[in-house]
Protein backbone atom coordinates (compact mmCIF):
# COMPACT_ATOMS: atom_id res chain seq x y z
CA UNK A 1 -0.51 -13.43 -9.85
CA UNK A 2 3.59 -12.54 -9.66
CA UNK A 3 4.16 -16.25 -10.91
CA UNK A 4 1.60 -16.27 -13.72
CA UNK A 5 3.01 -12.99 -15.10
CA UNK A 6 6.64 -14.44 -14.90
CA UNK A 7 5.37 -16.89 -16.71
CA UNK A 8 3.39 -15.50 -19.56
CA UNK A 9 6.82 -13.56 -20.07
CA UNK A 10 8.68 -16.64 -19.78
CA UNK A 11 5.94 -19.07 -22.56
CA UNK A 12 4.56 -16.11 -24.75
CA UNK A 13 2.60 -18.34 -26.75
CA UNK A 14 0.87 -20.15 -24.07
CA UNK A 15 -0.13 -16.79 -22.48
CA UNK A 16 -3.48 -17.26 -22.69
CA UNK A 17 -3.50 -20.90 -20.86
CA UNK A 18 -1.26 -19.43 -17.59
CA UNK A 19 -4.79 -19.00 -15.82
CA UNK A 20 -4.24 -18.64 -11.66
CA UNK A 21 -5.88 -22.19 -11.86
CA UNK A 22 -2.94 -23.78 -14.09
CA UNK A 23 -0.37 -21.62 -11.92
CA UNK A 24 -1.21 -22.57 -8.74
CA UNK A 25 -1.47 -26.42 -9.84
CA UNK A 26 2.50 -26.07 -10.71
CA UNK A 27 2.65 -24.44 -7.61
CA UNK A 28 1.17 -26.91 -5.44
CA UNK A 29 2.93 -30.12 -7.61
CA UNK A 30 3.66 -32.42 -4.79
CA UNK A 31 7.35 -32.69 -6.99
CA UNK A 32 9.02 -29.61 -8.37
CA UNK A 33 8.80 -28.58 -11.64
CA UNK A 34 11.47 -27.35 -14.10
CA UNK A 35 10.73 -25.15 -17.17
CA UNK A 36 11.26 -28.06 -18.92
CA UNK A 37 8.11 -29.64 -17.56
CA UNK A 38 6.21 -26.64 -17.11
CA UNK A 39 6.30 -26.27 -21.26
CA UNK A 40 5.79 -30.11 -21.92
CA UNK A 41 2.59 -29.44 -19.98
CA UNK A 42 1.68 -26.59 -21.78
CA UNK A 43 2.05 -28.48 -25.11
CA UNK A 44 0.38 -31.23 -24.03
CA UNK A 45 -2.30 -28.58 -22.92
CA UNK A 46 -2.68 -26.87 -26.15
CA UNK A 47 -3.60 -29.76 -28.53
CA UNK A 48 -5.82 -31.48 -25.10
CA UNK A 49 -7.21 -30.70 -21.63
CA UNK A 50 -4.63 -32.82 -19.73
CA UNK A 51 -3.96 -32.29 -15.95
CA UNK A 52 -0.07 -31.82 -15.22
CA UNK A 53 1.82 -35.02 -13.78
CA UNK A 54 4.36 -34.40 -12.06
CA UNK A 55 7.90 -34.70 -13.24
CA UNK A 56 10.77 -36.59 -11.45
CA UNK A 57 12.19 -35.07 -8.42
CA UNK A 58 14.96 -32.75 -9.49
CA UNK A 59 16.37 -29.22 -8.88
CA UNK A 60 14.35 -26.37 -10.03
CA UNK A 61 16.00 -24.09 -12.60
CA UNK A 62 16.97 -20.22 -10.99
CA UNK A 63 14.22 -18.84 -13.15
CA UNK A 64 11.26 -21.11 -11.36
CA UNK A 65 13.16 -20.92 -8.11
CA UNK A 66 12.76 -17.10 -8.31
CA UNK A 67 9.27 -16.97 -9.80
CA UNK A 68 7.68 -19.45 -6.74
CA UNK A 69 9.98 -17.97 -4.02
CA UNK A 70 7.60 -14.84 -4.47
CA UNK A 71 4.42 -16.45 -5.37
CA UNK A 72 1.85 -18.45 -2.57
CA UNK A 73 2.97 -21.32 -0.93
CA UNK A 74 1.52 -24.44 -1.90
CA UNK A 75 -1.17 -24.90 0.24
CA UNK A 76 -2.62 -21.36 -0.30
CA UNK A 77 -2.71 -22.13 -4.17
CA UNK A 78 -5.49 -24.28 -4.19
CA UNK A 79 -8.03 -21.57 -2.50
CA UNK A 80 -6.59 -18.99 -5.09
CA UNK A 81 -8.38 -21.33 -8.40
CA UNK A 82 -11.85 -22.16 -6.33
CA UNK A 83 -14.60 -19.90 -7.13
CA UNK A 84 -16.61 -20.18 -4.23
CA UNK A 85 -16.85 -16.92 -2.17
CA UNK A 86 -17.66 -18.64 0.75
CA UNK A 87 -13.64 -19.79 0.91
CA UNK A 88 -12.31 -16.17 0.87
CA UNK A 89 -12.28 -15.88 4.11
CA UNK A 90 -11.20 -19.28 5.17
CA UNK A 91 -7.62 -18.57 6.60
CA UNK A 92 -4.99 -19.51 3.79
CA UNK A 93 -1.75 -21.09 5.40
CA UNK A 94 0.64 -18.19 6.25
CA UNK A 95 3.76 -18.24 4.16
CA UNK A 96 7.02 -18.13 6.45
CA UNK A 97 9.44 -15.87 3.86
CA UNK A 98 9.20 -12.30 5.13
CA UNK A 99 7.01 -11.43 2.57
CA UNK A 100 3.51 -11.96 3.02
CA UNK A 101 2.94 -14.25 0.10
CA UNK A 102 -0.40 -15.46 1.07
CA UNK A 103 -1.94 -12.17 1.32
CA UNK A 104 -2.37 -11.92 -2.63
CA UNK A 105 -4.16 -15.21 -2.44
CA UNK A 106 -7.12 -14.60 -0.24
CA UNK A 107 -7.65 -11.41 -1.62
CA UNK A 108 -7.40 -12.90 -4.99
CA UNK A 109 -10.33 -15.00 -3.65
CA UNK A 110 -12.06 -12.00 -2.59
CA UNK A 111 -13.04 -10.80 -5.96
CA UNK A 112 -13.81 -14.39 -7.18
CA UNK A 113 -17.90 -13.29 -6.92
CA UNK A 114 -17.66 -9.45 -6.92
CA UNK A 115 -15.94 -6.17 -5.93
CA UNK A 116 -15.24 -6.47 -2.15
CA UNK A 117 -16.49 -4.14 0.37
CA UNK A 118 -14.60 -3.01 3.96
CA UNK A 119 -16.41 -5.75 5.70
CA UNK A 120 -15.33 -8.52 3.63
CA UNK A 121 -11.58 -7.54 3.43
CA UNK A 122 -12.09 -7.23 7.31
CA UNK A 123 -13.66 -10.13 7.87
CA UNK A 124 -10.18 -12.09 5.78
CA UNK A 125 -8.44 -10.09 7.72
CA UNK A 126 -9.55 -11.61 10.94
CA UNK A 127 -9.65 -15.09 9.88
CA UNK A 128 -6.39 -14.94 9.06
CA UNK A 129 -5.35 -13.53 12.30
CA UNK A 130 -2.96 -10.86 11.43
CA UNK A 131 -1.77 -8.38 14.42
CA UNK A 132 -1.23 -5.25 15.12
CA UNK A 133 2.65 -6.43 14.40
CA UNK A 134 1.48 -7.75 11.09
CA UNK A 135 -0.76 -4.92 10.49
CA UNK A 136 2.23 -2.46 10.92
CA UNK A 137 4.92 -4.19 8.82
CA UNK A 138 5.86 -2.10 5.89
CA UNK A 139 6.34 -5.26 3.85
CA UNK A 140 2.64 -6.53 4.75
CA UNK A 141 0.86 -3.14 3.72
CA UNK A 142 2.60 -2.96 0.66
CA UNK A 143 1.48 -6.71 -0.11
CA UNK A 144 -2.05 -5.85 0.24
CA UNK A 145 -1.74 -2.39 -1.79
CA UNK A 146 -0.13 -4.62 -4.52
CA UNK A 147 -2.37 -7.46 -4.33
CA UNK A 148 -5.50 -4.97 -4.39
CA UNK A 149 -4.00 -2.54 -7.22
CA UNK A 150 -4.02 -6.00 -9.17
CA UNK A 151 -7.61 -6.05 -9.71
CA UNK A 152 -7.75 -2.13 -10.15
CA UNK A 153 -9.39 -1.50 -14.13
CA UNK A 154 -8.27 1.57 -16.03
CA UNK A 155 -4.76 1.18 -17.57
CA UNK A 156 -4.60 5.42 -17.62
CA UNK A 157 -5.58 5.11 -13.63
CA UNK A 158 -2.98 2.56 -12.78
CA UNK A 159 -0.21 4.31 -14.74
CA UNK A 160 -0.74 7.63 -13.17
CA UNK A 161 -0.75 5.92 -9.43
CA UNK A 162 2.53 3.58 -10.05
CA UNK A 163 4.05 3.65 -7.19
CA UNK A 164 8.20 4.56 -8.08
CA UNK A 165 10.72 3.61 -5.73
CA UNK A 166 13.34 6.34 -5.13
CA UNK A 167 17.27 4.68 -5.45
CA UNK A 168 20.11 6.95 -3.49
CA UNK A 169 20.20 10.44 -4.24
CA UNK A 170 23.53 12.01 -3.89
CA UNK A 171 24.42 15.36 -1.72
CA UNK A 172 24.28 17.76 -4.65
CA UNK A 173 21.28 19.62 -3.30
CA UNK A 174 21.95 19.56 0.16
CA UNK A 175 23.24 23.36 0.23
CA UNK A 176 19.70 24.03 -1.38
CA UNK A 177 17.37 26.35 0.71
CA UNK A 178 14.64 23.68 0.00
CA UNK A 179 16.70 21.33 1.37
CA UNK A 180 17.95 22.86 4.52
CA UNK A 181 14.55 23.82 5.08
CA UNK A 182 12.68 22.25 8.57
CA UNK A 183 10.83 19.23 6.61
CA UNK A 184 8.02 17.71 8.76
CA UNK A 185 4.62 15.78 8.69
CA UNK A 186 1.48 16.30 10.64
CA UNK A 187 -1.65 14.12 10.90
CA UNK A 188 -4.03 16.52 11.97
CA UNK A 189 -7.42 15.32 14.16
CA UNK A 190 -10.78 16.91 14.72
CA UNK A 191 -10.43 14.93 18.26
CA UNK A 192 -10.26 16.38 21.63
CA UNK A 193 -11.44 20.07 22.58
CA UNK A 194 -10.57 23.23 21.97
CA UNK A 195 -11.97 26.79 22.89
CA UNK A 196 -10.91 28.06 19.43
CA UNK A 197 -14.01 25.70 17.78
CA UNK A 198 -16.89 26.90 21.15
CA UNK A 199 -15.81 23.93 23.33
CA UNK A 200 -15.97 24.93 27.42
CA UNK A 201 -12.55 23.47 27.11
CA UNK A 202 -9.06 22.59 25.87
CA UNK A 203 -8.56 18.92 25.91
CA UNK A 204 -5.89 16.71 24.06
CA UNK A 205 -7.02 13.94 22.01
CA UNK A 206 -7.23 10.78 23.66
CA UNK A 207 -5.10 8.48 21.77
CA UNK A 208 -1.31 8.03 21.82
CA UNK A 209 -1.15 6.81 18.66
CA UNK A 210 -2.09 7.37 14.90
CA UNK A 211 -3.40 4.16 13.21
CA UNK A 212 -3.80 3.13 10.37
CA UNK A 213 -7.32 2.44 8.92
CA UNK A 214 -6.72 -1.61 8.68
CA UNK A 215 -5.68 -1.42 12.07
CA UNK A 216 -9.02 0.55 13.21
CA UNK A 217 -11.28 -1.86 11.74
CA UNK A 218 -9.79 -5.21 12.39
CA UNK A 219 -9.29 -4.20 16.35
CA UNK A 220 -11.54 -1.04 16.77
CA UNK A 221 -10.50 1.10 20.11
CA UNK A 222 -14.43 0.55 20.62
CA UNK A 223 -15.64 -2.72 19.93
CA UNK A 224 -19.40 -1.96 19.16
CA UNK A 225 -17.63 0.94 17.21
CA UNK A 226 -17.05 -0.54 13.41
CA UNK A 227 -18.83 2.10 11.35
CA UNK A 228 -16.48 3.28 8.29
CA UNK A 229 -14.42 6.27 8.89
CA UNK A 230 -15.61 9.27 7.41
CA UNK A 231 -12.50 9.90 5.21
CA UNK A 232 -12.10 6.59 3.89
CA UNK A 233 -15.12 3.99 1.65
CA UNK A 234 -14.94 0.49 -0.18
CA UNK A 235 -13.28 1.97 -3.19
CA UNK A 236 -9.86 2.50 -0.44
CA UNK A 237 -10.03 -1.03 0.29
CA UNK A 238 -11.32 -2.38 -3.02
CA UNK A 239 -9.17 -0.14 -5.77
CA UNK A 240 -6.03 1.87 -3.76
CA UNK A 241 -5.47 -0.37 -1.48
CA UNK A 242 -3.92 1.99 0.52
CA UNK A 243 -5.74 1.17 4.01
CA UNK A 244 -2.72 -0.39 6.02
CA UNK A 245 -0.96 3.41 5.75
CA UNK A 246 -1.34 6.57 7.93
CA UNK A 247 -2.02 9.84 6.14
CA UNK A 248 0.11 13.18 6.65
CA UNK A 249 0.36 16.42 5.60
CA UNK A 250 3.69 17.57 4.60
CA UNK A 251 4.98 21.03 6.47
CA UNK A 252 8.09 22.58 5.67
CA UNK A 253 9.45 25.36 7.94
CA UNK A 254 5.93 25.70 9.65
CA UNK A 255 3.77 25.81 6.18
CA UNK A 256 1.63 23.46 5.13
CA UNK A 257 2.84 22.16 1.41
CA UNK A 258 -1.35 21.48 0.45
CA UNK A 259 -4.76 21.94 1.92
CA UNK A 260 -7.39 19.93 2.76
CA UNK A 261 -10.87 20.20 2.88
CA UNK A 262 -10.98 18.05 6.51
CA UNK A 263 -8.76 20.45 8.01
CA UNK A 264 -11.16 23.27 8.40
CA UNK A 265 -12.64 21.27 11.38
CA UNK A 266 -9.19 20.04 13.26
CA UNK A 267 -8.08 20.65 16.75
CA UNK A 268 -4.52 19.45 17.36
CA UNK A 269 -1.85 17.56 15.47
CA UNK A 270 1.05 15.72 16.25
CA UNK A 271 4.44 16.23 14.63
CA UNK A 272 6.92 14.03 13.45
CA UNK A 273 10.38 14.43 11.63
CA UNK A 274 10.30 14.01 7.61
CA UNK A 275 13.87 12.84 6.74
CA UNK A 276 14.24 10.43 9.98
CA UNK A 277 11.01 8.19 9.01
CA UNK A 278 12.70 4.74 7.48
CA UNK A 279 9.72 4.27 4.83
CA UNK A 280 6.96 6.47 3.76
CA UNK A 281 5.56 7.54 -0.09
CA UNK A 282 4.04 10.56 -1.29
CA UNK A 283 1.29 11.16 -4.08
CA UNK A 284 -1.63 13.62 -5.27
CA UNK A 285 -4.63 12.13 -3.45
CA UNK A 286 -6.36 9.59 -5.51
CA UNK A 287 -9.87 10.47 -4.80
CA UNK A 288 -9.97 12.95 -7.32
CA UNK A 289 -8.73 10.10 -10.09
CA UNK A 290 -8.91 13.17 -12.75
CA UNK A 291 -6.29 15.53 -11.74
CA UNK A 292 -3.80 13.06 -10.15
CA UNK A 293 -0.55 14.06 -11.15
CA UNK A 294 3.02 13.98 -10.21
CA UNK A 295 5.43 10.78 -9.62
CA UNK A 296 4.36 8.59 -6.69
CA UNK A 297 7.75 8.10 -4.80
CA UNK A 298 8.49 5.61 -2.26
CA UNK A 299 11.91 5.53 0.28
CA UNK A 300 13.03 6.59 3.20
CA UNK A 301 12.14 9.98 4.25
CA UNK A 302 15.74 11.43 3.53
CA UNK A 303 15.81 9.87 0.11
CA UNK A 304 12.88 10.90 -1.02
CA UNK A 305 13.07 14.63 0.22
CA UNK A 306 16.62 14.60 -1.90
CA UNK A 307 14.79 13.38 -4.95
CA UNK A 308 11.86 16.59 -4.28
CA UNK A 309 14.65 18.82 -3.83
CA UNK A 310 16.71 17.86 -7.40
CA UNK A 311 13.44 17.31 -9.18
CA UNK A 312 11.81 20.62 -8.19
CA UNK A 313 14.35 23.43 -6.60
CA UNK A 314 16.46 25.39 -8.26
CA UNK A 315 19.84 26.05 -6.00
CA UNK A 316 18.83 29.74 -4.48
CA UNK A 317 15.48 28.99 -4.99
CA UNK A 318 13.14 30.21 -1.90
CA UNK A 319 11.84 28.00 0.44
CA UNK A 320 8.16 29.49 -0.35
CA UNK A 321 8.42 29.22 -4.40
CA UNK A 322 9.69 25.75 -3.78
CA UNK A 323 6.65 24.99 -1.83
CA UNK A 324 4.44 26.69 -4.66
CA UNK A 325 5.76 24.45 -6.97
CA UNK A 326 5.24 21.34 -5.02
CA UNK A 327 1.64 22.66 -4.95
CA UNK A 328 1.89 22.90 -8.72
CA UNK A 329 3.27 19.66 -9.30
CA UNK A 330 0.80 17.64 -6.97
CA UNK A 331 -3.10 17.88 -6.41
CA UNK A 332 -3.50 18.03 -2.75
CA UNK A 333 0.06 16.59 -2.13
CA UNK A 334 -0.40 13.36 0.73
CA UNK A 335 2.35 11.65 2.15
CA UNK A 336 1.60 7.71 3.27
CA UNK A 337 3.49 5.84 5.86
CA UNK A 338 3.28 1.99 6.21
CA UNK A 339 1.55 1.41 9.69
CA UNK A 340 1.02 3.54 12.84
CA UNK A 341 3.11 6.17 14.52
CA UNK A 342 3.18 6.66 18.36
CA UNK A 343 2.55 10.05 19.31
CA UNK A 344 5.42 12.05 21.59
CA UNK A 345 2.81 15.49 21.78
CA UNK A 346 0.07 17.03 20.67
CA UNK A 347 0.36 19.99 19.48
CA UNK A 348 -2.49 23.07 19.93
CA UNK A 349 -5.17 23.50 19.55
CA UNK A 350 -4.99 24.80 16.70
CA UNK A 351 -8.00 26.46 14.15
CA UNK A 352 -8.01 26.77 10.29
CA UNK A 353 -6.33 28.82 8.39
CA UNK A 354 -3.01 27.44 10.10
């Protein structure tokens, strides 16, 4: 899909014959193919249906380089153009470049027959065997978000979720109450026991880590165990895309920055430090698609609690006003994080209102 964009940019009149098919036949040319070639074929295309021969070995342009360096290897191209659904979940050759090329292929292939559900994403998943490694690379869960968010309708719902990465802030704000503030997230769990909701008992969850919601359903902790989870249905998997991340609440100097309906029936959470996390993003929750609002930023933690900070706070600004205005800026303010996160201690048990 990258590659056919680049493209369409690149031949503006030929737009409209850069289908994945066409693409992925330049991709998987046994010879490379300069832009030269690429627009003879197009010409040739536009006056009759001609399949593209391939042009004398030769370096590749930069442009092409840089459009098929992010796009599916060769032998993934072919399954992107068939329309069977039955090949979906045939494994597509991996693509050795750090960057999970092949991912936007199968799922590509996915919606060849219709909108997919959790069971057919998992079932790619599998065939392609990804692991837990794979499953908790950064770069891999944003691959699938963006490959997902491709087939998304509703240009008004795909503007308001862009996803904005956040470039260096400087140190202007650091002497900011906001700032200085204790910044921290919590994934809070209605596992384990606790007196405080009737149970003869306080007991700790039983997991030492917080996974993601990919991870759960490709290699449930119970195998017979592959019912959907209660927060999360097809449209996560089939229009967010958001599945491979873990889901915090952000808590600054002990106070929760939104509420959530789940919340009222938690037991413990664990804690872990805001700035120090190498990659997370923050949004209003998606679920309610009508009052999303507020930039989606993506960075490190440190980055993007600068950016909250100089957007928001004002220099003697209170820590609590600043918090109101997060909640005024955000509907029920979530912050994601590529992958799992091991758990040091649980904290609790704890009972709404926190």
């Amino acid at each position: 899909m990258t590659a056919a964009r680049k493209l369409r940019v690149q031949f503006p009149r030929h737009a409209a014959a850069l289908t994945l098919k066409v693409v992925s036949e330049y991709l998987t040319s046994p010879q490379k193919m300069s832009l030269a070639d690429i627009e003879a074929d197009l010409e040739k295309r536009a006056s009759s249906p001609v399949t593209p021969t391939a042009s004398k070995s030769r370096t590749m342009p930069k442009p092409v380089e840089q459009i098929i360096s992010s796009a599916p290897s060769a032998a993934s191209g072919s399954s992107a153009a068939s329309s069977e659904p039955a090949l979906a979940t045939k494994p597509i050759v991996r693509v050795a470049n750090g960057l999970y090329s092949e991912v936007a292929v199968w799922v590509d292939a996915l919606y060849q027959a219709h909108s997919p559900s959790q069971e057919d994403f998992v079932e790619a998943l599998t065939s392609q065997q990804y692991d837990e490694r794979d499953l908790n690379d950064p770069v891999f869960v944003y691959a699938l978000q963006q490959a997902v968010r491709e087939h998304a309708v509703g240009a008004m719902f795909l503007k308001k979720t862009e996803i904005k990465d956040v470039p260096a802030q400087d140190d202007r704000m650091k002497e900011f109450p906001a700032y200085k503030a204790k910044w921290t997230l919590r994934h809070y769990t209605p596992s384990g026991k606790a007196k405080l909701h009737g149970d003869e008992s306080d007991t700790e969850p039983g997991f030492a880590s917080v996974r993601s919601t990919v991870s759960l359903a490709v290699d449930p902790p119970d195998k017979l165990a592959k019912k959907k989870s209660g927060h999360t249905g097809d449209k996560d998997w089939n229009k967010y895309g958001n599945v491979g991340n873990t889901f915090f609440v952000l808590c600054i100097d002990g106070v929760l920055a939104s509420d959530q309906q789940y919340l009222k029936n938690c037991k413990w959470f664990a804690e872990f430090d805001f700035a120090s996390i190498p990659n997370l993003w923050l949004s209003s929750d998606w679920l309610d698609e009508d009052a999303i609002k507020g930039d989606a930023l993506r960075g490190s933690g440190e980055q993007v609690k600068r950016r909250l900070v100089a957007s928001l706070a004002k220099k003697n600004m209170h820590v609590s006003m600043f918090i109101r205005e997060l909640g005024t800026a955000y509907s029920n303010l979530e912050v994601k994080v590529p992958g799992g996160r091991p758990v040091g201690a649980w904290q609790g048990p704890v009972k709404y209102p926190f």
